[in-house]
PDB file of N, CA and C in Angstrom:
ATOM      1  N   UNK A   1     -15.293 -19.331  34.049  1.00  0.00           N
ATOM      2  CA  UNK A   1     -14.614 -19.302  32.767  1.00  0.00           C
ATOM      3  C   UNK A   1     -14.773 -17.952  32.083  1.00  0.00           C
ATOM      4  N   UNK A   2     -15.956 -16.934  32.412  1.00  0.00           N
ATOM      5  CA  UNK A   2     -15.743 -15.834  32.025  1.00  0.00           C
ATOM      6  C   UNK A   2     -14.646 -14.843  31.716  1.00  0.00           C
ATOM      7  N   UNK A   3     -13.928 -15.018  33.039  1.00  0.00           N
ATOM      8  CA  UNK A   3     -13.133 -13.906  33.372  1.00  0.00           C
ATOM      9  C   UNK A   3     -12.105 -14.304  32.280  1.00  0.00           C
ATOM     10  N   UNK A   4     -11.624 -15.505  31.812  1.00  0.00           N
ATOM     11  CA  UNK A   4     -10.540 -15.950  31.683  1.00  0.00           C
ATOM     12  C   UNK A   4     -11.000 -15.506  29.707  1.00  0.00           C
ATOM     13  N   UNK A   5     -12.229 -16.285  29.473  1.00  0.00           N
ATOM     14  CA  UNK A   5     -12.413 -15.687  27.908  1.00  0.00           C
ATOM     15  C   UNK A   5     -12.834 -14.425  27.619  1.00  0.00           C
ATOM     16  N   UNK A   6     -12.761 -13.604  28.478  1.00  0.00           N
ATOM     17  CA  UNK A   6     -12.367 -12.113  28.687  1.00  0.00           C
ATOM     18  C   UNK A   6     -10.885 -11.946  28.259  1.00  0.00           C
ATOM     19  N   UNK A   7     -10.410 -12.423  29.315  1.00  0.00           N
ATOM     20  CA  UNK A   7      -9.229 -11.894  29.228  1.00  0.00           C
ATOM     21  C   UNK A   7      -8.256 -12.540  27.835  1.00  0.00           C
ATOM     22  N   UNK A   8      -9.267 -13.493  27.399  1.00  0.00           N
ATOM     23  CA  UNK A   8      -8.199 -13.978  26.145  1.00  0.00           C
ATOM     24  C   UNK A   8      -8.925 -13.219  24.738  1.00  0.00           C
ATOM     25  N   UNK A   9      -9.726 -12.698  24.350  1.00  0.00           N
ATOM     26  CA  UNK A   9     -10.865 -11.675  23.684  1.00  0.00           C
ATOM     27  C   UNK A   9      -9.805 -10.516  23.650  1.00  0.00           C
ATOM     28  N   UNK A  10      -9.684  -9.851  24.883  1.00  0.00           N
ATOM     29  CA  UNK A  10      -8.652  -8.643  25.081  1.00  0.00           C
ATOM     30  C   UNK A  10      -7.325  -8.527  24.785  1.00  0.00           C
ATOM     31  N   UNK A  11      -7.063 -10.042  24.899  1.00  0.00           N
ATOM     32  CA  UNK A  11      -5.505 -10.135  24.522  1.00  0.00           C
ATOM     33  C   UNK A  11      -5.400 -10.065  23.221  1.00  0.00           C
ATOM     34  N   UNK A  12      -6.062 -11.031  22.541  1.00  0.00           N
ATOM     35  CA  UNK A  12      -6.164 -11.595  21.143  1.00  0.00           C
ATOM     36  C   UNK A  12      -6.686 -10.047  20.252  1.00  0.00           C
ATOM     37  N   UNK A  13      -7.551  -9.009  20.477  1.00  0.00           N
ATOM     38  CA  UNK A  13      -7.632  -7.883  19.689  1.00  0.00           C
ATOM     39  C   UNK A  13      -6.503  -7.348  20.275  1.00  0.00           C
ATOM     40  N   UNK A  14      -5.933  -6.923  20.882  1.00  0.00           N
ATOM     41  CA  UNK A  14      -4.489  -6.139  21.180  1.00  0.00           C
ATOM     42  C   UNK A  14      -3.870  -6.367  20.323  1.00  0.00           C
ATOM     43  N   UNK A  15      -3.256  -7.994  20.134  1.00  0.00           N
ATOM     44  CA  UNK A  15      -2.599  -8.216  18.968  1.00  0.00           C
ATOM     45  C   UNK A  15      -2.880  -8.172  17.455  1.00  0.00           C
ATOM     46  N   UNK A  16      -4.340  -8.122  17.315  1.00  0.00           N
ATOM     47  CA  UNK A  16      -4.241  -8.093  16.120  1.00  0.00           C
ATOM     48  C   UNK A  16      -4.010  -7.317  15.027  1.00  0.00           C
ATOM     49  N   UNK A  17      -3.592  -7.397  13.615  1.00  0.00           N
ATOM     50  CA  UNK A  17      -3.015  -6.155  13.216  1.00  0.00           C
ATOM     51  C   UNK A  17      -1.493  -6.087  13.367  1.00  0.00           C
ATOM     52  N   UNK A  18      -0.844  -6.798  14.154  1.00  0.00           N
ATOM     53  CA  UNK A  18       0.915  -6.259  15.125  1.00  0.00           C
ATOM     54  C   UNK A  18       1.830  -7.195  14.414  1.00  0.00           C
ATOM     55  N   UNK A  19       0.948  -8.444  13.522  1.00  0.00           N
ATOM     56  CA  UNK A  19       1.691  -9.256  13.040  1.00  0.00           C
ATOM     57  C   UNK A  19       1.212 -10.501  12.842  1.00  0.00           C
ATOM     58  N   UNK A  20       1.810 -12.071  13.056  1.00  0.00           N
ATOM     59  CA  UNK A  20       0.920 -13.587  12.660  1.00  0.00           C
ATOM     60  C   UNK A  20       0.181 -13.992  13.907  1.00  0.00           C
ATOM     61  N   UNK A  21      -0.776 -14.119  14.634  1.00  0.00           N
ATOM     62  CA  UNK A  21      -1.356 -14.459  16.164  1.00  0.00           C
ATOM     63  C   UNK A  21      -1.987 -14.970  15.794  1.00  0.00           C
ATOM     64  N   UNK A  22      -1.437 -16.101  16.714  1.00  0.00           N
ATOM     65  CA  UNK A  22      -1.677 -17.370  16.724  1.00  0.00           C
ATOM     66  C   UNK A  22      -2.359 -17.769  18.249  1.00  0.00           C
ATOM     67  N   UNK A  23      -3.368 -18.635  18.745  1.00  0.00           N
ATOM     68  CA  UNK A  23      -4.071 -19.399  19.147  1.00  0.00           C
ATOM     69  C   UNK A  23      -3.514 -20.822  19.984  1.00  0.00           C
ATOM     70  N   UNK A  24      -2.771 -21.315  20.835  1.00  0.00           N
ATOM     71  CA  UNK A  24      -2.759 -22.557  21.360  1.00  0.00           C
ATOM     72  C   UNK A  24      -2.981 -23.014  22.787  1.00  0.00           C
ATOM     73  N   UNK A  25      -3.032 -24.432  22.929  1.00  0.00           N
ATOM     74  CA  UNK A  25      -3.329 -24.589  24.207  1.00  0.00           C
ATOM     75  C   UNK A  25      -1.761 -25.228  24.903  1.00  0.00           C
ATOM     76  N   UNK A  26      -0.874 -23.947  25.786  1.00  0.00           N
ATOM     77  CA  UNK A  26       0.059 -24.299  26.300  1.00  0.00           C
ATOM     78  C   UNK A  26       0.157 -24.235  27.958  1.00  0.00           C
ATOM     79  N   UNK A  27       0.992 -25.425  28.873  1.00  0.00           N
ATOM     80  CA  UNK A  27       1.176 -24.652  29.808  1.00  0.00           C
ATOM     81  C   UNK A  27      -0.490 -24.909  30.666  1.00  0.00           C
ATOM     82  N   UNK A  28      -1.346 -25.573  29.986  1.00  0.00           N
ATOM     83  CA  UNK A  28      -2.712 -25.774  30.920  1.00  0.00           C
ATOM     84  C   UNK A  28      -3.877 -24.822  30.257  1.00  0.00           C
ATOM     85  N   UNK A  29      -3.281 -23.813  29.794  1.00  0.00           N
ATOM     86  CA  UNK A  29      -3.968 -22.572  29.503  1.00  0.00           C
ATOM     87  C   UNK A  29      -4.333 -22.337  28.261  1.00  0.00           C
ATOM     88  N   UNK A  30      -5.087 -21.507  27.801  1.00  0.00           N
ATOM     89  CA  UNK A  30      -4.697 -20.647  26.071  1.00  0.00           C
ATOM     90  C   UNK A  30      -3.704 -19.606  25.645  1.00  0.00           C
ATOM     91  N   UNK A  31      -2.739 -20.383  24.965  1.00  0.00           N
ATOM     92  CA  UNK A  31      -1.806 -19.478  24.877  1.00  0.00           C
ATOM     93  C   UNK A  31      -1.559 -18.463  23.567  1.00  0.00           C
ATOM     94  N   UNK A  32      -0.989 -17.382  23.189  1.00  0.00           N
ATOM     95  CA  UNK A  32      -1.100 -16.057  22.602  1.00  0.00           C
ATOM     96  C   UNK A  32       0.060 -16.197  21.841  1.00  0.00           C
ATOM     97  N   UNK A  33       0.328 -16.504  20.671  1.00  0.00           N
ATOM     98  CA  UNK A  33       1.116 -16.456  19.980  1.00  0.00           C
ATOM     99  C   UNK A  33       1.822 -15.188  19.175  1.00  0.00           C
ATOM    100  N   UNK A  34       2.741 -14.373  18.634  1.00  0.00           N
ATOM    101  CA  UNK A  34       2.851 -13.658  17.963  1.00  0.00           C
ATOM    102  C   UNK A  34       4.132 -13.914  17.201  1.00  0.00           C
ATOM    103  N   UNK A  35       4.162 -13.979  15.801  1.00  0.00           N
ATOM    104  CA  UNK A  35       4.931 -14.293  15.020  1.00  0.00           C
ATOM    105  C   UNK A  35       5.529 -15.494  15.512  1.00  0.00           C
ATOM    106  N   UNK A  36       4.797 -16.363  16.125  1.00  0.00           N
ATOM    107  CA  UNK A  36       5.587 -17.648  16.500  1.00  0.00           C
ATOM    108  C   UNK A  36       6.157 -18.187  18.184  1.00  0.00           C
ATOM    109  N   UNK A  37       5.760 -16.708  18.654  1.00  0.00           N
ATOM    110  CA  UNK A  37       6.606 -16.528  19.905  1.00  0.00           C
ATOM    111  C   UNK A  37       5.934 -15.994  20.927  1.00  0.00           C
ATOM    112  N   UNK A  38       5.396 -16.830  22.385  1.00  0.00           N
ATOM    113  CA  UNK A  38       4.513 -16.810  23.398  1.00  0.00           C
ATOM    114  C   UNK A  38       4.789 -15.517  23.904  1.00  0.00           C
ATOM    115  N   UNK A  39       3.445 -15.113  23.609  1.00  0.00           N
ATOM    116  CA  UNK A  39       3.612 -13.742  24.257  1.00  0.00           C
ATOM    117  C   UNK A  39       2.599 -13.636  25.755  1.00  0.00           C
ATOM    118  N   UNK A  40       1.627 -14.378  25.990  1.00  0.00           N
ATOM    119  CA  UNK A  40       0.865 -14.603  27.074  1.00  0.00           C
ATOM    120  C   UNK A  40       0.303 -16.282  26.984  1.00  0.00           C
ATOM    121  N   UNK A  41      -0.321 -15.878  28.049  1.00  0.00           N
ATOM    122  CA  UNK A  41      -1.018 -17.578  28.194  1.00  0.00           C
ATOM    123  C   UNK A  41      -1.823 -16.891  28.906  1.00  0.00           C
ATOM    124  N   UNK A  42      -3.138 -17.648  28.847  1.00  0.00           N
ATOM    125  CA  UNK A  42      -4.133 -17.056  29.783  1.00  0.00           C
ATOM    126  C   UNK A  42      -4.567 -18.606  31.010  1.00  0.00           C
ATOM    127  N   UNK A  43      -4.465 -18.402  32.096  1.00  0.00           N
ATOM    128  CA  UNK A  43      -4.284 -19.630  32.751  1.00  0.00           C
ATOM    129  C   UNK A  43      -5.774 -19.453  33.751  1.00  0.00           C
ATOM    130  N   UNK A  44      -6.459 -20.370  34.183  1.00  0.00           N
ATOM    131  CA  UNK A  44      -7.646 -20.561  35.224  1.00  0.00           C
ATOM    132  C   UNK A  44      -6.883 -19.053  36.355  1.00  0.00           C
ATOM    133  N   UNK A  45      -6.339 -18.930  36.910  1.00  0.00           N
ATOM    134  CA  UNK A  45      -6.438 -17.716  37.825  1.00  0.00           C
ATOM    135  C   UNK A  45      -5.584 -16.481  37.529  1.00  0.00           C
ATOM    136  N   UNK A  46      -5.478 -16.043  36.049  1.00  0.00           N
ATOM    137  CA  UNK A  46      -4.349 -15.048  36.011  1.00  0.00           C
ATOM    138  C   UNK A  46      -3.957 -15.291  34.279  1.00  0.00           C
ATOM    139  N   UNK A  47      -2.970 -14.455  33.887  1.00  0.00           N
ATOM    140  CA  UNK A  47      -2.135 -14.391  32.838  1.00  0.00           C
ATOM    141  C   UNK A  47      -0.620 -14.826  33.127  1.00  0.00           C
ATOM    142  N   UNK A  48       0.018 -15.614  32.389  1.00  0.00           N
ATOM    143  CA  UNK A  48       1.161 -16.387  32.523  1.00  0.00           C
ATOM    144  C   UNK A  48       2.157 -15.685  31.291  1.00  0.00           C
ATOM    145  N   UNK A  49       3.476 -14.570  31.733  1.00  0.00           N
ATOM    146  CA  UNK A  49       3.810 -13.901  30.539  1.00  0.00           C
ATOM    147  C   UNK A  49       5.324 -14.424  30.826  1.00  0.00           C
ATOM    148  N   UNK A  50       6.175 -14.704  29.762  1.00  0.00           N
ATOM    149  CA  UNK A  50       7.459 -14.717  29.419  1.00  0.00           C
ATOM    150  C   UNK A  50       7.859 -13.186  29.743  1.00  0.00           C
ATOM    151  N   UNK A  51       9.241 -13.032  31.043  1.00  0.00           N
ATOM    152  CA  UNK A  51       9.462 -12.131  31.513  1.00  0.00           C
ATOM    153  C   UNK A  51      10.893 -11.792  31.126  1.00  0.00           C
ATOM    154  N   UNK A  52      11.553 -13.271  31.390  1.00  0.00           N
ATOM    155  CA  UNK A  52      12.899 -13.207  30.736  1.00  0.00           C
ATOM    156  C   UNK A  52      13.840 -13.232  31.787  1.00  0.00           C
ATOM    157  N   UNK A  53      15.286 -13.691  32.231  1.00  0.00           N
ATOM    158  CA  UNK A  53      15.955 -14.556  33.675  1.00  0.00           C
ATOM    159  C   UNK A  53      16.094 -13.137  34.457  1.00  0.00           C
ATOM    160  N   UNK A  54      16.666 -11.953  33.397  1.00  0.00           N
ATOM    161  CA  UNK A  54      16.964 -10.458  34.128  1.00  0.00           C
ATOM    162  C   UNK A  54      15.731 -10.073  34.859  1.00  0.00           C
ATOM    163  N   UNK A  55      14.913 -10.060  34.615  1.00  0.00           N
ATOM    164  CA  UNK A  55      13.498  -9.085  34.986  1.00  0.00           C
ATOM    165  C   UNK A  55      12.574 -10.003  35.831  1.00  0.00           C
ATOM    166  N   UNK A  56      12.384 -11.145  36.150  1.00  0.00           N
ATOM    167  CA  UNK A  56      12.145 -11.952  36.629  1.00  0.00           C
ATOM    168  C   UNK A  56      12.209 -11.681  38.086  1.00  0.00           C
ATOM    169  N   UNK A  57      12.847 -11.426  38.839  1.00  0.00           N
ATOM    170  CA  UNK A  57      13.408 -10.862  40.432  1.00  0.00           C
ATOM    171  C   UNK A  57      12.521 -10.024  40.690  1.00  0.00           C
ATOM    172  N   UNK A  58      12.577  -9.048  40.155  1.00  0.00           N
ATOM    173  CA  UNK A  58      12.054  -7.844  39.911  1.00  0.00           C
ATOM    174  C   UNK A  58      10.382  -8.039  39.930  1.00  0.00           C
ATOM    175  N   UNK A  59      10.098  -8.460  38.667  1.00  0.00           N
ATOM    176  CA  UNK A  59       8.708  -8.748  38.479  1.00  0.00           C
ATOM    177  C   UNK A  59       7.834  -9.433  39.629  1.00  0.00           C
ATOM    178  N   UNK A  60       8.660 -10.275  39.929  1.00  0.00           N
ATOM    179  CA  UNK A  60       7.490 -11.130  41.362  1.00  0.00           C
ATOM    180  C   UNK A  60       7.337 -10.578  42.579  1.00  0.00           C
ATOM    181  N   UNK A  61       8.002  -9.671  42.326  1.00  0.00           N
ATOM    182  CA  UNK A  61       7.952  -8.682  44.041  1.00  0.00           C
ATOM    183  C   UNK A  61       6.680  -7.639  43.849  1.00  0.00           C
ATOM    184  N   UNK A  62       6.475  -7.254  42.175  1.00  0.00           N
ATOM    185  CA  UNK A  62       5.353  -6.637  42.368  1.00  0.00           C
ATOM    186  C   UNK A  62       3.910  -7.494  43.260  1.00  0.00           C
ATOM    187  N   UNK A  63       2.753  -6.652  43.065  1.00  0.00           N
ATOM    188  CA  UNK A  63       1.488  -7.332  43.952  1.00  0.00           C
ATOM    189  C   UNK A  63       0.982  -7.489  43.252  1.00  0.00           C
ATOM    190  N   UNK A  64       0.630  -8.648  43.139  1.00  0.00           N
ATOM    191  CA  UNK A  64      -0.177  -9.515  42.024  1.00  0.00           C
ATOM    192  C   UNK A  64       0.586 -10.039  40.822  1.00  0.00           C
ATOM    193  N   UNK A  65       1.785 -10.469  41.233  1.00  0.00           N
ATOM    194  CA  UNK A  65       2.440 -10.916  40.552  1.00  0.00           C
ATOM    195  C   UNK A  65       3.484 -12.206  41.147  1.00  0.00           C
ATOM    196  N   UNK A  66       3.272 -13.591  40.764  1.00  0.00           N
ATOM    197  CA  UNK A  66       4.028 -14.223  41.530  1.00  0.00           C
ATOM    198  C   UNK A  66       4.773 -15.396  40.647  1.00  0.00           C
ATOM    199  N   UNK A  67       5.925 -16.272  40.861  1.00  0.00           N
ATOM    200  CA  UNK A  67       6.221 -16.751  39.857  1.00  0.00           C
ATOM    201  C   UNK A  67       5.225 -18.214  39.304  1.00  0.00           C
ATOM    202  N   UNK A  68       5.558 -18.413  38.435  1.00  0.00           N
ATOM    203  CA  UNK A  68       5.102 -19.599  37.448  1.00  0.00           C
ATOM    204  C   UNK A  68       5.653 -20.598  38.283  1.00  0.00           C
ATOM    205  N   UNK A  69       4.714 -21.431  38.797  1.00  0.00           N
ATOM    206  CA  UNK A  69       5.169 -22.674  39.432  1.00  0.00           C
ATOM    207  C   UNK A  69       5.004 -23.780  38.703  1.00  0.00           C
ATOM    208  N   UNK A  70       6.266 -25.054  38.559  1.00  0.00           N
ATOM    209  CA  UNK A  70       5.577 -26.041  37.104  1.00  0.00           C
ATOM    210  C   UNK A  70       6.434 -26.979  38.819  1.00  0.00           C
ATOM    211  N   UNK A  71       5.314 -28.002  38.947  1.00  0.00           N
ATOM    212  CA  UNK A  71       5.508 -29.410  39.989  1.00  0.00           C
ATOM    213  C   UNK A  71       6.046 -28.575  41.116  1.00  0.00           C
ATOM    214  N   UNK A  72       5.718 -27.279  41.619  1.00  0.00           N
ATOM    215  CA  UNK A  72       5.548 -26.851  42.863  1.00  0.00           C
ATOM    216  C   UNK A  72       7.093 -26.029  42.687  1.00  0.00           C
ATOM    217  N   UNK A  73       7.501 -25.885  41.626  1.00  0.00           N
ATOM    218  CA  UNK A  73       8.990 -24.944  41.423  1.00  0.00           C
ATOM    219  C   UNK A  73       9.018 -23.656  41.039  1.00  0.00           C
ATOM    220  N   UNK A  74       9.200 -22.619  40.853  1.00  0.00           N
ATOM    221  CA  UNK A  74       9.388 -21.440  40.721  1.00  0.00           C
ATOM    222  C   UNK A  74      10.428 -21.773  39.271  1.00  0.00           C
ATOM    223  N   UNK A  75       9.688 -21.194  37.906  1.00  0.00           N
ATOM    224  CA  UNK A  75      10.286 -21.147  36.442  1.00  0.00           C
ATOM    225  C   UNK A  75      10.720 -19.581  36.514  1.00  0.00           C
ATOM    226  N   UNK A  76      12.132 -19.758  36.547  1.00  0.00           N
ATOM    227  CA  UNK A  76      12.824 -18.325  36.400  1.00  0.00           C
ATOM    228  C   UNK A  76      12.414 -18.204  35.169  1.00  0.00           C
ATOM    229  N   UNK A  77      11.992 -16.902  35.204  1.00  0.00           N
ATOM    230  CA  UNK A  77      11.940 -16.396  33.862  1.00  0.00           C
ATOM    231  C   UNK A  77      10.031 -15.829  33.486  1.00  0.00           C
ATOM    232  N   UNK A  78       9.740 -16.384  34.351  1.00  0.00           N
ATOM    233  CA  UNK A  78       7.486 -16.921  34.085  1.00  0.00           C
ATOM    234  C   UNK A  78       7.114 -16.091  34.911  1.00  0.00           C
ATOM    235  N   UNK A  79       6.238 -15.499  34.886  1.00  0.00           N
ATOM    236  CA  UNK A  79       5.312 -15.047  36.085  1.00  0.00           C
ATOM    237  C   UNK A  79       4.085 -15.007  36.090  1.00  0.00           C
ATOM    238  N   UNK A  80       3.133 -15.731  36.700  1.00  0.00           N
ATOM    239  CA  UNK A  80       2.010 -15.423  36.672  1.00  0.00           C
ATOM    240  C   UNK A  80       1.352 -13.860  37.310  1.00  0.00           C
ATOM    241  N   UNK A  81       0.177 -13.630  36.823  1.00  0.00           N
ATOM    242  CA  UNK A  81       0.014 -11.721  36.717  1.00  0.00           C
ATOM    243  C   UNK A  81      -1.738 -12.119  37.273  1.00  0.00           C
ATOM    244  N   UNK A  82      -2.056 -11.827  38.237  1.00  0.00           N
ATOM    245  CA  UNK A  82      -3.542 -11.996  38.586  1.00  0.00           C
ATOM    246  C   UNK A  82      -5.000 -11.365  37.910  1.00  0.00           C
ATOM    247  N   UNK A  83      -5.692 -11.577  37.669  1.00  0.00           N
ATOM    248  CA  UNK A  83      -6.193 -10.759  36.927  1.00  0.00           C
ATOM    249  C   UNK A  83      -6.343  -9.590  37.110  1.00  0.00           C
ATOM    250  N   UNK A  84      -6.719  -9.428  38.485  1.00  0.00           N
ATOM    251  CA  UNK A  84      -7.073  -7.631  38.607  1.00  0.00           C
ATOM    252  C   UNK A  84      -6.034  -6.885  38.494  1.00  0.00           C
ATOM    253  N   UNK A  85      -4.647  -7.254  38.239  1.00  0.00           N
ATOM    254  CA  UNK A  85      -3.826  -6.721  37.866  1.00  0.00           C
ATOM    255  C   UNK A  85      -3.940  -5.839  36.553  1.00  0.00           C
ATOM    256  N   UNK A  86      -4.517  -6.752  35.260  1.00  0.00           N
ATOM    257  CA  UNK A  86      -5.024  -6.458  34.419  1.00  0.00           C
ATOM    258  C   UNK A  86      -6.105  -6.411  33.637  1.00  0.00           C
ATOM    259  N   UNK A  87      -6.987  -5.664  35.132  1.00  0.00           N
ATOM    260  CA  UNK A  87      -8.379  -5.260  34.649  1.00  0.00           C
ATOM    261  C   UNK A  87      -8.702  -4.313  34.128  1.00  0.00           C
ATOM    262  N   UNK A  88      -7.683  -3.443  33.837  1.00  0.00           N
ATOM    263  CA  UNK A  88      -7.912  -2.026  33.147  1.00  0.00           C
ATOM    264  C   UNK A  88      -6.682  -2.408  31.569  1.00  0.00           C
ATOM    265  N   UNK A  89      -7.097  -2.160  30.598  1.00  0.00           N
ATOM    266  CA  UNK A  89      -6.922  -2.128  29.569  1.00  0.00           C
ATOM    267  C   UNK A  89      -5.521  -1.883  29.384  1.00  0.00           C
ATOM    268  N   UNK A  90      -4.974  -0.428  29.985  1.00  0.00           N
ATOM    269  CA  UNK A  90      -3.424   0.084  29.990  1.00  0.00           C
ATOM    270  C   UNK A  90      -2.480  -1.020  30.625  1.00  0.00           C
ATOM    271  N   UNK A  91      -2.575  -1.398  31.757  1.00  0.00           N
ATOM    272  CA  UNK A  91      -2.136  -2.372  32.262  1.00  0.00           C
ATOM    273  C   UNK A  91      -2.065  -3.712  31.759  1.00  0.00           C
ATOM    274  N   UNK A  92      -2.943  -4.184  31.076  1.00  0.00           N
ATOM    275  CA  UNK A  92      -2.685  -5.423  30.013  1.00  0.00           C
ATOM    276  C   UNK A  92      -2.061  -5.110  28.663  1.00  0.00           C
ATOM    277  N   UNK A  93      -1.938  -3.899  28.484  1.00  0.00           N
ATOM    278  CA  UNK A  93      -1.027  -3.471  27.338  1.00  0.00           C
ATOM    279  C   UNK A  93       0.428  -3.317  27.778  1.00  0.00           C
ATOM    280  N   UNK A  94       0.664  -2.703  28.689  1.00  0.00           N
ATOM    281  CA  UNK A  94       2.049  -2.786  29.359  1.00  0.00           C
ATOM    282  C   UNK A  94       2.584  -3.973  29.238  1.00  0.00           C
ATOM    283  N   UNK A  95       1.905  -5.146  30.015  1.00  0.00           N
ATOM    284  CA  UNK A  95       2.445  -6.345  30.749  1.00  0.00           C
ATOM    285  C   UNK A  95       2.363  -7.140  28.596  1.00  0.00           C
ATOM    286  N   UNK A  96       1.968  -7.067  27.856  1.00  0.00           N
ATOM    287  CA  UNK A  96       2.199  -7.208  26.685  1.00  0.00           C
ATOM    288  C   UNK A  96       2.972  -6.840  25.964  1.00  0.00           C
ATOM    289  N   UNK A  97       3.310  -5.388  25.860  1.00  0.00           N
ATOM    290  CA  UNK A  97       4.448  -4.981  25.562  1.00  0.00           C
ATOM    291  C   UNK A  97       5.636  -5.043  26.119  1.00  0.00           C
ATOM    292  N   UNK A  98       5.802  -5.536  27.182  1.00  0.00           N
ATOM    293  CA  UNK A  98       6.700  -5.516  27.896  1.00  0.00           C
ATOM    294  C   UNK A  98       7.383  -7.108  27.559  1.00  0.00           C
ATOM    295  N   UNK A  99       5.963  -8.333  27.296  1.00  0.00           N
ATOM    296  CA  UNK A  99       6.627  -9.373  26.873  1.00  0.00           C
ATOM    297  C   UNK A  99       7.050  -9.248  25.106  1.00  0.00           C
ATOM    298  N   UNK A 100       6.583  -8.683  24.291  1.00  0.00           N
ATOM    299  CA  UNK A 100       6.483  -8.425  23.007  1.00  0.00           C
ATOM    300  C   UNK A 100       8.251  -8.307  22.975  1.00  0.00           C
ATOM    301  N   UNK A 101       8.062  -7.200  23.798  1.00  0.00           N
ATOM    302  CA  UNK A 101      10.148  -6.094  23.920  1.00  0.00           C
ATOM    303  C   UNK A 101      10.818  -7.089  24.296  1.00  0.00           C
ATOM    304  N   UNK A 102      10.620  -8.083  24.970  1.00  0.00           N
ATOM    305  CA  UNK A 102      12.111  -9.157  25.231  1.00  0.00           C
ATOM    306  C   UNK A 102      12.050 -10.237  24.294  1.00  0.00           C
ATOM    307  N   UNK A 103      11.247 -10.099  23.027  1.00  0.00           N
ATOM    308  CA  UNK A 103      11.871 -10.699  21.659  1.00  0.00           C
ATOM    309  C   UNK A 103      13.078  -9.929  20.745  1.00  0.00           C
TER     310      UNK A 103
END
Protein backbone atom coordinates (compact mmCIF):
# COMPACT_ATOMS: atom_id res chain seq x y z
CA UNK A 1 0.00 0.00 0.00
CA UNK A 2 2.96 2.25 0.14
CA UNK A 3 3.63 2.80 -3.26
CA UNK A 4 0.09 3.61 -4.00
CA UNK A 5 -0.21 6.39 -0.83
CA UNK A 6 2.82 7.73 -2.38
CA UNK A 7 1.60 8.10 -5.31
CA UNK A 8 -1.72 9.67 -4.10
CA UNK A 9 0.47 12.34 -1.53
CA UNK A 10 2.21 13.36 -4.99
CA UNK A 11 -0.75 13.68 -6.87
CA UNK A 12 -2.84 15.46 -4.33
CA UNK A 13 0.20 18.35 -3.67
CA UNK A 14 0.52 18.79 -7.52
CA UNK A 15 -2.89 19.85 -7.43
CA UNK A 16 -3.06 21.86 -4.82
CA UNK A 17 -3.31 25.53 -5.17
CA UNK A 18 -4.66 24.80 -9.26
CA UNK A 19 -8.16 25.01 -8.00
CA UNK A 20 -11.25 22.77 -5.78
CA UNK A 21 -9.41 18.96 -5.17
CA UNK A 22 -11.28 16.84 -4.20
CA UNK A 23 -10.69 13.25 -2.64
CA UNK A 24 -12.93 10.02 -3.69
CA UNK A 25 -13.11 6.48 -3.83
CA UNK A 26 -13.80 5.70 -7.69
CA UNK A 27 -13.29 2.92 -10.07
CA UNK A 28 -11.75 0.55 -6.97
CA UNK A 29 -9.19 3.18 -6.33
CA UNK A 30 -8.66 6.84 -4.81
CA UNK A 31 -9.69 9.08 -7.07
CA UNK A 32 -8.29 12.95 -7.75
CA UNK A 33 -10.74 15.33 -8.29
CA UNK A 34 -10.24 18.87 -9.74
CA UNK A 35 -12.92 21.36 -9.94
CA UNK A 36 -15.27 18.47 -10.06
CA UNK A 37 -13.62 16.56 -12.80
CA UNK A 38 -11.42 13.13 -12.53
CA UNK A 39 -8.27 13.92 -13.17
CA UNK A 40 -6.45 10.57 -11.86
CA UNK A 41 -7.35 7.62 -9.83
CA UNK A 42 -4.75 5.94 -8.12
CA UNK A 43 -5.51 2.10 -8.48
CA UNK A 44 -3.57 -1.14 -6.49
CA UNK A 45 -0.99 -1.41 -9.59
CA UNK A 46 -0.70 1.97 -11.38
CA UNK A 47 -2.54 5.38 -12.02
CA UNK A 48 -5.88 5.26 -13.97
CA UNK A 49 -6.07 8.81 -16.10
CA UNK A 50 -8.99 10.07 -18.37
CA UNK A 51 -7.21 10.24 -21.81
CA UNK A 52 -10.09 11.03 -23.98
CA UNK A 53 -11.55 8.59 -27.40
CA UNK A 54 -8.73 10.69 -29.78
CA UNK A 55 -5.58 9.99 -27.72
CA UNK A 56 -6.47 6.80 -26.40
CA UNK A 57 -4.81 4.60 -29.51
CA UNK A 58 -2.00 6.38 -29.13
CA UNK A 59 -1.54 6.31 -25.41
CA UNK A 60 -1.64 2.41 -24.91
CA UNK A 61 1.04 1.69 -27.30
CA UNK A 62 3.29 3.59 -25.05
CA UNK A 63 5.33 1.08 -22.32
CA UNK A 64 3.76 1.08 -19.36
CA UNK A 65 0.78 2.07 -20.42
CA UNK A 66 -2.20 -0.19 -21.10
CA UNK A 67 -5.91 0.26 -21.35
CA UNK A 68 -8.46 0.39 -18.41
CA UNK A 69 -10.09 -2.88 -18.36
CA UNK A 70 -13.79 -2.76 -16.56
CA UNK A 71 -15.24 -6.95 -16.69
CA UNK A 72 -12.18 -7.86 -18.85
CA UNK A 73 -13.02 -4.89 -21.69
CA UNK A 74 -10.79 -2.32 -22.85
CA UNK A 75 -12.67 1.49 -21.77
CA UNK A 76 -11.81 3.63 -24.79
CA UNK A 77 -10.85 6.54 -23.54
CA UNK A 78 -8.90 5.10 -19.76
CA UNK A 79 -5.58 4.04 -19.46
CA UNK A 80 -3.97 2.63 -16.85
CA UNK A 81 -0.08 4.19 -16.42
CA UNK A 82 2.23 1.75 -14.20
CA UNK A 83 3.89 3.18 -11.66
CA UNK A 84 7.40 3.35 -12.70
CA UNK A 85 6.16 5.16 -15.36
CA UNK A 86 5.65 7.82 -12.91
CA UNK A 87 8.36 7.56 -10.61
CA UNK A 88 10.04 10.65 -11.38
CA UNK A 89 8.08 13.69 -10.56
CA UNK A 90 8.16 15.34 -14.38
CA UNK A 91 6.49 12.44 -15.67
CA UNK A 92 3.56 12.46 -13.22
CA UNK A 93 3.18 16.05 -14.03
CA UNK A 94 2.92 15.47 -17.72
CA UNK A 95 0.52 12.49 -17.52
CA UNK A 96 -1.59 15.24 -15.21
CA UNK A 97 -1.45 17.86 -17.30
CA UNK A 98 -2.11 16.18 -20.05
CA UNK A 99 -5.43 14.87 -18.27
CA UNK A 100 -6.12 18.48 -16.73
CA UNK A 101 -5.84 19.82 -20.95
CA UNK A 102 -8.69 17.52 -22.17
CA UNK A 103 -11.13 19.50 -19.87
Amino acid sequence: MGDTTDLARRIESYLLGRGDVSESRVLGGDGFFLDGRLVAAVMDHGLCFPVGRDDWEGSVSDDGVHPLLFADRPVPGWVMVDSSVVAKDEALARWIEGSIARY
